[in-house]
C-alpha atoms as a PDB file:
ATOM      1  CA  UNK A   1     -16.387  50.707  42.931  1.00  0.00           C
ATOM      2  CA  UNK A   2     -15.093  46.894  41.777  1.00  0.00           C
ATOM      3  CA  UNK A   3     -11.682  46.623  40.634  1.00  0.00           C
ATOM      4  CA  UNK A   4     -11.179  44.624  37.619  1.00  0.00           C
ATOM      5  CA  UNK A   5      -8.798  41.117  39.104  1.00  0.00           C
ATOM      6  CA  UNK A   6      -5.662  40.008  37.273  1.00  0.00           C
ATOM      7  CA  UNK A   7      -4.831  36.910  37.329  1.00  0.00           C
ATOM      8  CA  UNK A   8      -1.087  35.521  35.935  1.00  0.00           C
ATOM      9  CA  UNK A   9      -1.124  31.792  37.172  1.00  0.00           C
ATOM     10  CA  UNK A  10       2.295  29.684  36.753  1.00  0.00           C
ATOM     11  CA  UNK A  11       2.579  26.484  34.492  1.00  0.00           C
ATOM     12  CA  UNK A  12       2.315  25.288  31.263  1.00  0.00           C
ATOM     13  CA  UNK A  13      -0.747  24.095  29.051  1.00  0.00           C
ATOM     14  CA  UNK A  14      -1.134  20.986  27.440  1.00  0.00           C
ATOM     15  CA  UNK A  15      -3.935  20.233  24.419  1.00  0.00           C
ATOM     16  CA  UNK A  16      -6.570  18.191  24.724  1.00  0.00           C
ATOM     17  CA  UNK A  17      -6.001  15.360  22.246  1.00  0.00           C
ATOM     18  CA  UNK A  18      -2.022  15.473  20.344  1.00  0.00           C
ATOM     19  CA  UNK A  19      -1.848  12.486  17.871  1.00  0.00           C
ATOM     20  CA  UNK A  20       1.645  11.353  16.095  1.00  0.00           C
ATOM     21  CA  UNK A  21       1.360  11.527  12.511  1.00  0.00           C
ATOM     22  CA  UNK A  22       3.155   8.576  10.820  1.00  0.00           C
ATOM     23  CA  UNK A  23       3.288   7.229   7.208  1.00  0.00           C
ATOM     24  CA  UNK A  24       2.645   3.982   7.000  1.00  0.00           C
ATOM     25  CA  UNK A  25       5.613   2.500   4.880  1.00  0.00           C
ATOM     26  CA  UNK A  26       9.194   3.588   4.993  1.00  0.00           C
ATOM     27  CA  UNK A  27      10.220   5.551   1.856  1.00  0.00           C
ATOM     28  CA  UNK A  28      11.599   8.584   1.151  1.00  0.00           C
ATOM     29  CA  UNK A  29       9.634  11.831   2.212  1.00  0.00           C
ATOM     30  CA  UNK A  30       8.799  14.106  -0.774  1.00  0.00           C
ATOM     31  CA  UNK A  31       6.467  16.601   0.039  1.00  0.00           C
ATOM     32  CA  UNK A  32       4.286  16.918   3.496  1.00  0.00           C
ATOM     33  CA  UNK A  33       0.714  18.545   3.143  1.00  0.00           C
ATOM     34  CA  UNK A  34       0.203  19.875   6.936  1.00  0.00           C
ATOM     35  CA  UNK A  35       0.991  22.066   9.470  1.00  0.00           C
ATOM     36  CA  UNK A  36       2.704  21.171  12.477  1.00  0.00           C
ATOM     37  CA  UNK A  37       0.675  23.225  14.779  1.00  0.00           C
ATOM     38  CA  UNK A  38      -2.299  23.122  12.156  1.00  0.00           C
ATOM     39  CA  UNK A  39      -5.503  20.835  12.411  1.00  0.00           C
ATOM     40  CA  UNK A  40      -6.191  17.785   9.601  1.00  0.00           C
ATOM     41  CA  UNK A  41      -9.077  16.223   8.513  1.00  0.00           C
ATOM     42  CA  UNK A  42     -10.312  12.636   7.642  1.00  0.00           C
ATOM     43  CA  UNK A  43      -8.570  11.628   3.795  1.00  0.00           C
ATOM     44  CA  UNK A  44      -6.871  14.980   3.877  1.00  0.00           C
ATOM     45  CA  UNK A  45      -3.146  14.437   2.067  1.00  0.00           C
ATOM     46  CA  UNK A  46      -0.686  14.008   4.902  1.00  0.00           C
ATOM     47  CA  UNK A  47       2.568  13.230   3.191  1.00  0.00           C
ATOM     48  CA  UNK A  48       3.866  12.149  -0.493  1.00  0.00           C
ATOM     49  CA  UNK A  49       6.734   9.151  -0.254  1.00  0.00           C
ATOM     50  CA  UNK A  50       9.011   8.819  -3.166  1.00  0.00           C
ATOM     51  CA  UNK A  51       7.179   6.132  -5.302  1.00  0.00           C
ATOM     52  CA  UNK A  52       9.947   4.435  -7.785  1.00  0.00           C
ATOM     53  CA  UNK A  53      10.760   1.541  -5.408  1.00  0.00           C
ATOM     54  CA  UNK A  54       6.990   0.651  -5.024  1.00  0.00           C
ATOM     55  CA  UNK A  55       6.754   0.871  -8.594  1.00  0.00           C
ATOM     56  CA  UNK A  56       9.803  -1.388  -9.284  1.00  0.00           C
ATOM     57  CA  UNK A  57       8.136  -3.472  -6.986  1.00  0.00           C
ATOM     58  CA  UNK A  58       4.923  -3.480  -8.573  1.00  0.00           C
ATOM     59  CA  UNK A  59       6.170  -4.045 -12.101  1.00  0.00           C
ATOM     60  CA  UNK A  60       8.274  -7.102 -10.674  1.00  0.00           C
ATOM     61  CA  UNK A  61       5.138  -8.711  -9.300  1.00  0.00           C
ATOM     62  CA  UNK A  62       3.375  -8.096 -12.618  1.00  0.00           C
ATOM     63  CA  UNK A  63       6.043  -9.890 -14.633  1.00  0.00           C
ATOM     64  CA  UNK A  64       5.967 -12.531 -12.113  1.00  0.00           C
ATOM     65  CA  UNK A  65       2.339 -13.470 -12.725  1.00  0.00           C
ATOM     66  CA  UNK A  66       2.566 -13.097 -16.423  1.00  0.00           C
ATOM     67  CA  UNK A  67       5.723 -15.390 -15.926  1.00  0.00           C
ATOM     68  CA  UNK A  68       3.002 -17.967 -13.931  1.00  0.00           C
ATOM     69  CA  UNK A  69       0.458 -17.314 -16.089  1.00  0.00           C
ATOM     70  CA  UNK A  70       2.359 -18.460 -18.924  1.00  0.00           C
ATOM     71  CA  UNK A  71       3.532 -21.457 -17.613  1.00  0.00           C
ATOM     72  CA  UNK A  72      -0.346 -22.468 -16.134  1.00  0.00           C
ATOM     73  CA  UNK A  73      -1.006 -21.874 -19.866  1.00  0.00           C
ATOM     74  CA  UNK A  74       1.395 -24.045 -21.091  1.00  0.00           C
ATOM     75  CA  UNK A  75       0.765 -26.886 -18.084  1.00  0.00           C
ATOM     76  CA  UNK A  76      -2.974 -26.731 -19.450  1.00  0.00           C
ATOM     77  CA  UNK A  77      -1.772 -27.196 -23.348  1.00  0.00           C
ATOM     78  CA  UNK A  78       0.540 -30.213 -22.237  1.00  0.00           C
ATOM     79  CA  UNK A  79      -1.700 -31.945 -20.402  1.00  0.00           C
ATOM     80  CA  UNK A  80      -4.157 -31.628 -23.239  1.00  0.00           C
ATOM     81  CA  UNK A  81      -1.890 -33.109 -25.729  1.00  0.00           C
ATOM     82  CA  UNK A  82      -0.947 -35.928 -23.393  1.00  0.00           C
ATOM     83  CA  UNK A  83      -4.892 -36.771 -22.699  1.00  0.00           C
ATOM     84  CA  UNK A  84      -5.357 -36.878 -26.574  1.00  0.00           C
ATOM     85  CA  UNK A  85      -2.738 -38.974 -27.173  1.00  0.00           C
ATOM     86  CA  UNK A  86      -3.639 -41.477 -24.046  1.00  0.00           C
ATOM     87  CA  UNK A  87      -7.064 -41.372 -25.766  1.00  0.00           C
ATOM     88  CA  UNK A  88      -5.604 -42.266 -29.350  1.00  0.00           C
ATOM     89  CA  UNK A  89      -3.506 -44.587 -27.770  1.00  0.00           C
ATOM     90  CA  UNK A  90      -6.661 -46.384 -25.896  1.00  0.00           C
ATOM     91  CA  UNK A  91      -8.618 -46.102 -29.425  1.00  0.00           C
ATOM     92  CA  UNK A  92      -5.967 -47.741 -31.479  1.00  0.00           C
ATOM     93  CA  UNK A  93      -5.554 -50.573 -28.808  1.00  0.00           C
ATOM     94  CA  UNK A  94      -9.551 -51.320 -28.929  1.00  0.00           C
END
């Protein structure tokens, strides 16, 4: 007759691969899609940040380069005018 062995070992268990989890830009936590404990997978939703600053952001770098572009627009008109009346100036002296 075998008797069946039990075995009750001491210590503590450790998991093969732990990764932190961290956003990538400082903001404001919203909503987070996971589980501590649970398992994620590649382009799964980790985390939601509060978007209105990066939005205010945004929409100040888009009035910026309409701002630029404008003035590019009107460097381009100037300098137009200026070559035509150089070259006026050039034809009238001839």
């Amino acid at each position: 007759m075998v008797l069946p062995e039990e075995v009750s070992p001491n210590g503590t268990t450790t998991a093969l691969s732990k990764v932190s989890i961290r956003a990538r830009v400082r903001g404001v936590l919203k909503e987070q899609h996971f589980q501590e404990v649970g398992d994620v997978t590649a382009s799964q939703l980790l985390f939601v940040i509060e978007e209105d600053p990066f939005q205010a952001e945004l929409d100040k770098a888009k009035a910026q380069h309409a701002i630029t572009e404008a003035a590019l627009e009107q460097a381009k008109l100037s300098k137009t005018r200026e070559v035509a009346t150089a070259q006026l100036a050039f034809d009238t002296a001839q």
